[in-house]
Protein backbone atom coordinates (compact mmCIF):
# COMPACT_ATOMS: atom_id res chain seq x y z
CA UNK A 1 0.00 0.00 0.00
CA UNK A 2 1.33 3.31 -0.65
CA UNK A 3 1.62 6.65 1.17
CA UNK A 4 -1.85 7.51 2.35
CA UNK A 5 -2.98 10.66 1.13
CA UNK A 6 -5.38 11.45 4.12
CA UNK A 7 -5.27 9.37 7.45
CA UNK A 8 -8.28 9.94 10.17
CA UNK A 9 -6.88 9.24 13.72
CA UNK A 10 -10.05 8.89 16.07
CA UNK A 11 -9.91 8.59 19.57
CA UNK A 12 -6.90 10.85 19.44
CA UNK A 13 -6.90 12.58 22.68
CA UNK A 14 -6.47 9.19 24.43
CA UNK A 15 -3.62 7.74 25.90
CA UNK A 16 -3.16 5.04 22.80
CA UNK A 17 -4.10 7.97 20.28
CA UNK A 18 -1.52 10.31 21.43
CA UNK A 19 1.15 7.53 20.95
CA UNK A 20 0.13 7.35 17.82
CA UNK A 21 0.47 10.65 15.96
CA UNK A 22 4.17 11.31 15.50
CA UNK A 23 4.50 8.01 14.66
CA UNK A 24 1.50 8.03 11.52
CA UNK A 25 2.60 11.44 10.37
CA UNK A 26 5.15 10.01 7.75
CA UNK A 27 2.59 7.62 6.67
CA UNK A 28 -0.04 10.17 5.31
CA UNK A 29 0.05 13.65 3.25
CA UNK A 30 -2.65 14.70 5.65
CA UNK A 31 -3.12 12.96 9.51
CA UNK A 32 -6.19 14.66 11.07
CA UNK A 33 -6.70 13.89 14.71
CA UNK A 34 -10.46 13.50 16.09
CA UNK A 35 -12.28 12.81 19.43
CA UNK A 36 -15.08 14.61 21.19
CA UNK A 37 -14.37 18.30 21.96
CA UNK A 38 -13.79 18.23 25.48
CA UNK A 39 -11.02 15.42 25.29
CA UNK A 40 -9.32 17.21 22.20
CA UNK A 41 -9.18 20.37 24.96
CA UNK A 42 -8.40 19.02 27.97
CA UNK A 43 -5.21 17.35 25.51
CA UNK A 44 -4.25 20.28 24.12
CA UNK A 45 -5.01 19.24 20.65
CA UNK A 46 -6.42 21.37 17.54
CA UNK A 47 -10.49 20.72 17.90
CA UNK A 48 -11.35 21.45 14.26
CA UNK A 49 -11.83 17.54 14.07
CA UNK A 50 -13.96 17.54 16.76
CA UNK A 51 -16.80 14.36 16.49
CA UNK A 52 -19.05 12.53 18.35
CA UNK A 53 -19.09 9.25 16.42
CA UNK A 54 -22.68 8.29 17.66
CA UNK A 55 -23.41 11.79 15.50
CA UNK A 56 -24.18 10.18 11.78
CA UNK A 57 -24.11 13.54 10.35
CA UNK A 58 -21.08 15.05 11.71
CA UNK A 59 -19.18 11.38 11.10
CA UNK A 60 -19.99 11.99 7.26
CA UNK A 61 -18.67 15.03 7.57
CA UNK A 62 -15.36 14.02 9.25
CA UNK A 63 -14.72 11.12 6.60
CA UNK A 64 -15.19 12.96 3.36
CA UNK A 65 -11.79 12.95 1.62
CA UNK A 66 -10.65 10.44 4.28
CA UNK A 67 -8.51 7.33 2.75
CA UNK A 68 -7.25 5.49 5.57
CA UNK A 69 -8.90 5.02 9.39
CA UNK A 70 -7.00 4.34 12.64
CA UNK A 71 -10.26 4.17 14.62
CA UNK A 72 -9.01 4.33 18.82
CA UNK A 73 -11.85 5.61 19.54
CA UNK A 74 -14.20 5.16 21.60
CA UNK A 75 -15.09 3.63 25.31
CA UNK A 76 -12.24 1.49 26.44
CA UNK A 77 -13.62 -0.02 29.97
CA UNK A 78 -15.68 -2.41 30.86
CA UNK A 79 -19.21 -0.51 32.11
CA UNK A 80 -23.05 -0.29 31.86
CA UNK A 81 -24.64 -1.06 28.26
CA UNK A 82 -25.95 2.15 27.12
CA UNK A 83 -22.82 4.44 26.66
CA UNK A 84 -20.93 1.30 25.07
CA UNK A 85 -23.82 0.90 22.94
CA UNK A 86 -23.57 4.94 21.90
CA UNK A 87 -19.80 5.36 21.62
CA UNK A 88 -18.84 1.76 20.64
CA UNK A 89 -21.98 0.03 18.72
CA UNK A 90 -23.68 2.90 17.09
CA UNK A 91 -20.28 5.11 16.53
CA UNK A 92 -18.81 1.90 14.67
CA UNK A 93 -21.66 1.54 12.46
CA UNK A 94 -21.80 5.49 11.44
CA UNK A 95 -18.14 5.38 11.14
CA UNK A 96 -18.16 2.51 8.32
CA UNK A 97 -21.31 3.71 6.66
CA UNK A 98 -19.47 7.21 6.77
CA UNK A 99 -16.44 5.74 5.15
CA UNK A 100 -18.47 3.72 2.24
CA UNK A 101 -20.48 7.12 1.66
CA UNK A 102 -16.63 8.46 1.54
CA UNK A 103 -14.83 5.71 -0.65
CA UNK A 104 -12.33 4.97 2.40
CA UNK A 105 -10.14 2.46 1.34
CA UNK A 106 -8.91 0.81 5.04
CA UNK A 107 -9.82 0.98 8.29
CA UNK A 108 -7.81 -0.18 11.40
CA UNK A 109 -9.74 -0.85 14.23
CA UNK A 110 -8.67 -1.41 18.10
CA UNK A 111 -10.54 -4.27 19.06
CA UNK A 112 -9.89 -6.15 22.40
CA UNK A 113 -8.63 -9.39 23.82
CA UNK A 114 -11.91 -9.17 25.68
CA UNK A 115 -13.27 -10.72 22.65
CA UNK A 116 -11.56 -14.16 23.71
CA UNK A 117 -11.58 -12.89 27.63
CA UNK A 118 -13.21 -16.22 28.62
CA UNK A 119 -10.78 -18.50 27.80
CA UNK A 120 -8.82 -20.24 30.59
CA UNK A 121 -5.57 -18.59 31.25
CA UNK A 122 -2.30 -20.53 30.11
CA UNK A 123 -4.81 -21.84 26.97
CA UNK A 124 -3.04 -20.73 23.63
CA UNK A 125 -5.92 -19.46 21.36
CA UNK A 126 -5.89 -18.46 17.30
CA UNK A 127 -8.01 -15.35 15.76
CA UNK A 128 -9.87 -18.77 14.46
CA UNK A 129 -10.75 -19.84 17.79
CA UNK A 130 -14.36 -19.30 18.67
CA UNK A 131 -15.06 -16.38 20.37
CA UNK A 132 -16.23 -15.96 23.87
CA UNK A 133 -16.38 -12.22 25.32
CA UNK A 134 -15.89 -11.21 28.71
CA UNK A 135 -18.05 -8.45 28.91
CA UNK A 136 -20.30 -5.40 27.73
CA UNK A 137 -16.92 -4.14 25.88
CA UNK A 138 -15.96 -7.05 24.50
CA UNK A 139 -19.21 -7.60 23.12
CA UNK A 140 -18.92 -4.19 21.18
CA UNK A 141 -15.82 -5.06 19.79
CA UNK A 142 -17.36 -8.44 18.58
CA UNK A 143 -20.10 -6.05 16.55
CA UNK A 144 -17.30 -4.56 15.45
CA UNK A 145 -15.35 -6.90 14.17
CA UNK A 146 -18.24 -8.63 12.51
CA UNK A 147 -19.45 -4.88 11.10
CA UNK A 148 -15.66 -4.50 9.37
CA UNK A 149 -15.85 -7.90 8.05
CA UNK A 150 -19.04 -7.40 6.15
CA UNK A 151 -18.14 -4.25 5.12
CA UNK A 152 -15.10 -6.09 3.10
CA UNK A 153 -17.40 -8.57 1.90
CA UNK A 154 -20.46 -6.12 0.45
CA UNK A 155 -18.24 -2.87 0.41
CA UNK A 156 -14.15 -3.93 0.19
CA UNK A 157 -13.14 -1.45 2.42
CA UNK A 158 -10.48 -3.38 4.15
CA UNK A 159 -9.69 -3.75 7.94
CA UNK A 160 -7.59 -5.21 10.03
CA UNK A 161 -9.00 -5.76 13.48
CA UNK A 162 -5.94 -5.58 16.15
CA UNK A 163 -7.65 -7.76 19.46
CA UNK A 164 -4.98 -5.49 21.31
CA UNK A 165 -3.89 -6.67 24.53
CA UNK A 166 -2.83 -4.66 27.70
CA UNK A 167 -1.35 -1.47 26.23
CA UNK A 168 0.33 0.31 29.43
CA UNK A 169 4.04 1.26 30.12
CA UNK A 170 5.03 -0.89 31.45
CA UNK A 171 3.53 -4.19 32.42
CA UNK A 172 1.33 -4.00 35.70
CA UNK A 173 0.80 -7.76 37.27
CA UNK A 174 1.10 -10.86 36.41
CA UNK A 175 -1.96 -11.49 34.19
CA UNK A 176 0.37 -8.71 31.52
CA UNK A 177 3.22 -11.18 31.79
CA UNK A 178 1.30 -13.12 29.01
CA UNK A 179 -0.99 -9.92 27.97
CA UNK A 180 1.47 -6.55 27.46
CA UNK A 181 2.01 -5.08 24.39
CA UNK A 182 5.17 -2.23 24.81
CA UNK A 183 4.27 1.14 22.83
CA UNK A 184 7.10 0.48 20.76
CA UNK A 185 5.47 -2.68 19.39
CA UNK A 186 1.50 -1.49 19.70
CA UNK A 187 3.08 1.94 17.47
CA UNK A 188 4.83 -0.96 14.80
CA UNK A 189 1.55 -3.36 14.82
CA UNK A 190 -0.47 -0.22 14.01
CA UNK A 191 1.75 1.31 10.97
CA UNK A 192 2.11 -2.29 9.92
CA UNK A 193 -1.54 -2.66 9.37
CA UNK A 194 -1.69 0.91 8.09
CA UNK A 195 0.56 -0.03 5.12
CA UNK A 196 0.60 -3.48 4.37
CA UNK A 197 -0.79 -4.06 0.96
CA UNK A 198 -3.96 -6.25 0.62
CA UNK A 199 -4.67 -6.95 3.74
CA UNK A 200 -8.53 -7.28 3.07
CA UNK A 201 -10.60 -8.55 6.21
CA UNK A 202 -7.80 -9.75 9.09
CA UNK A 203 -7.86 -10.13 12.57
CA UNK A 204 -4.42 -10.15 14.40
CA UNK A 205 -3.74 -10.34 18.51
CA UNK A 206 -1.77 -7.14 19.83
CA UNK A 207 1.09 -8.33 22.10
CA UNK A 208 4.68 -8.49 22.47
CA UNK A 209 7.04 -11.47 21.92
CA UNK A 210 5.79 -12.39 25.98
CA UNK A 211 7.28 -16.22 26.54
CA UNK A 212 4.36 -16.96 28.51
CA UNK A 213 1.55 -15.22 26.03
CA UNK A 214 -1.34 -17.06 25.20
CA UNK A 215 -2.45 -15.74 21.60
CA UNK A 216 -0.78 -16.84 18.71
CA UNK A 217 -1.28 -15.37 15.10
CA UNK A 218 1.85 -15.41 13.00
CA UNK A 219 -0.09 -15.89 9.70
CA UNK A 220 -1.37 -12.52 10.53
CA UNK A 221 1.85 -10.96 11.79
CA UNK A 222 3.31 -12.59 8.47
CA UNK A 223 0.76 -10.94 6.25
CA UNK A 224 1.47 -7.12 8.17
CA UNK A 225 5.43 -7.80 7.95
CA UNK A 226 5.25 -7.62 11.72
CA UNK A 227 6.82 -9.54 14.34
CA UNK A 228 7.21 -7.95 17.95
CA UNK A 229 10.33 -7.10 19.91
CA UNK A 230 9.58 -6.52 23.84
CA UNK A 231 8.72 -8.68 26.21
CA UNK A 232 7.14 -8.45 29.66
CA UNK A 233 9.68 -11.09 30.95
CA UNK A 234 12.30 -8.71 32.09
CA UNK A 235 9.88 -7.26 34.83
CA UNK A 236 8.78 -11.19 35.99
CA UNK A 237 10.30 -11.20 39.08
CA UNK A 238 8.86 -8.10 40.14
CA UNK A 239 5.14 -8.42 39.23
CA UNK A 240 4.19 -12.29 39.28
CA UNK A 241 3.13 -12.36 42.38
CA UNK A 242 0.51 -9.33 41.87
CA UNK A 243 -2.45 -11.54 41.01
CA UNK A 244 -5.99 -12.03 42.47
CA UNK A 245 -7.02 -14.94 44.61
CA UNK A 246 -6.79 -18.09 42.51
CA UNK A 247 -10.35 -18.88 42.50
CA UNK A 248 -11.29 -15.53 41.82
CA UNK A 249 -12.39 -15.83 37.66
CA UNK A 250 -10.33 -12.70 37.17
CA UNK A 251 -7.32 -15.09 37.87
CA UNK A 252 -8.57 -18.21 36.35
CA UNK A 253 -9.94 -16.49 33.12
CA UNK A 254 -8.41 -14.56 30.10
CA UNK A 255 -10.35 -11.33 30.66
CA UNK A 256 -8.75 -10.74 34.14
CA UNK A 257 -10.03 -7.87 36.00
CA UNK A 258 -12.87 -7.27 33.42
CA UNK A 259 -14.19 -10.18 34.83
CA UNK A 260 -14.87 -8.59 37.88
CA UNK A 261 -16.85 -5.92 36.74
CA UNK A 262 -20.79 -5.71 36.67
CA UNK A 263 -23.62 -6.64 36.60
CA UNK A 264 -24.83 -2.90 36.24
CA UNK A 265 -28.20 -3.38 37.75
């Protein structure tokens, strides 16, 4: 794929986003960064991108002339239905009609582990594994993923769906001995998927080269030209005893602490 004329960043004002834009800006003629007005002030950023995604209108608007989508954004925590259904449900579908309206050629899309999150931990799973969400969130990213792949099949706007994994600093407990993905790799994975020619509907894990990680999908990493380089083992000694109880099902299940979140009720 060549040089992308005009690259949307959404969810920009987050922590993930703002990793991201130094990084995309030799990718693209044009990078325009987008999130909802408050976030875009309280970062410091421009605001003439300004969106709500659950807005139809105002996500046509944003997409016209827009040839490649990093879509961050978004509701990244596991919470009550409603403003995952606004941000993360509706804001999905209005951004790919919005992009078929537009003639946007890719998207990228942060999905979530928490699509697989009940899985045992220690089993190694594949992006062809069934999938079992953890949660309200991972549920939205499972619309998600199944809204980009029909959009390839009726549309062909590509995606590549990137079931990221825990995206901190550092890694934070012993769960993100097998989880963590550094910024240095999460910033590759991204530009990888940006770029890679033909990628047409793919779903790849997010993580580093952990020893003890659970997701494997080098025919994806193969087809993006990626392969990690950190690891979470260097900080072992230090965080594998930060765990729950063991028969707590954030310890015995791949979600972790998501698991211990709701009902809502």
């Amino acid at each position: 794929m060549n040089a992308t004329p005009t690259l949307l960043l959404t969810g920009a004002a987050g922590l993930l986003g703002r990793t991201l834009h130094d990084p995309l800006r030799p990718l693209c003629a044009q990078l325009i960064l987008s999130d909802l007005p408050a976030a875009l002030q309280s970062a410091g950023l421009p605001s003439t991108a300004a969106c709500d995604l659950s807005d139809a209108a105002a996500t046509d608007t944003l997409l016209q002339g827009v040839d490649t989508v990093v879509h961050f954004g978004g509701i990244a925590m596991e919470g009550p239905f409603e403003p995952i259904l606004q941000a993360n449900i509706r804001g999905m579908f209005n951004l790919y009609e919005a992009a078929r309206r537009a003639g946007t050629r890719r998207i990228v899309f942060a999905s979530s582990n928490h699509i697989t999150g009940c899985y045992p931990q220690g089993q190694r799973i594949t992006p062809d594994d069934p999938v079992r969400p953890d949660s309200n969130y991972g549920v939205s990213k499972l619309f998600g993923e199944g809204l980009a792949r029909m959009y390839f099949d009726r549309y062909g706007i590509e995606s590549v769906c990137l079931r990221l994994g825990t995206c901190t600093l550092t890694p934070p407990d012993r769960r993100s001995l097998a989880t963590w993905i550094s910024p240095g790799d999460l910033v590759r994975l991204v530009c990888a998927a940006v770029t890679a020619p033909d990628v047409g509907f793919l779903i790849a894990y997010g993580v580093s080269a952990n020893p003890q990680r659970w997701w494997e999908c080098d025919a994806a990493w193969a087809k993006l030209g990626f392969a990690p380089q950190d690891s979470a083992e260097p900080w072992a000694s230090e965080i594998e005893g930060i765990c729950p109880a063991p028969e707590d099902p954030c310890a015995r299940l791949q979600g972790g602490s998501f698991l211990g979140l709701g009902p809502f009720d």
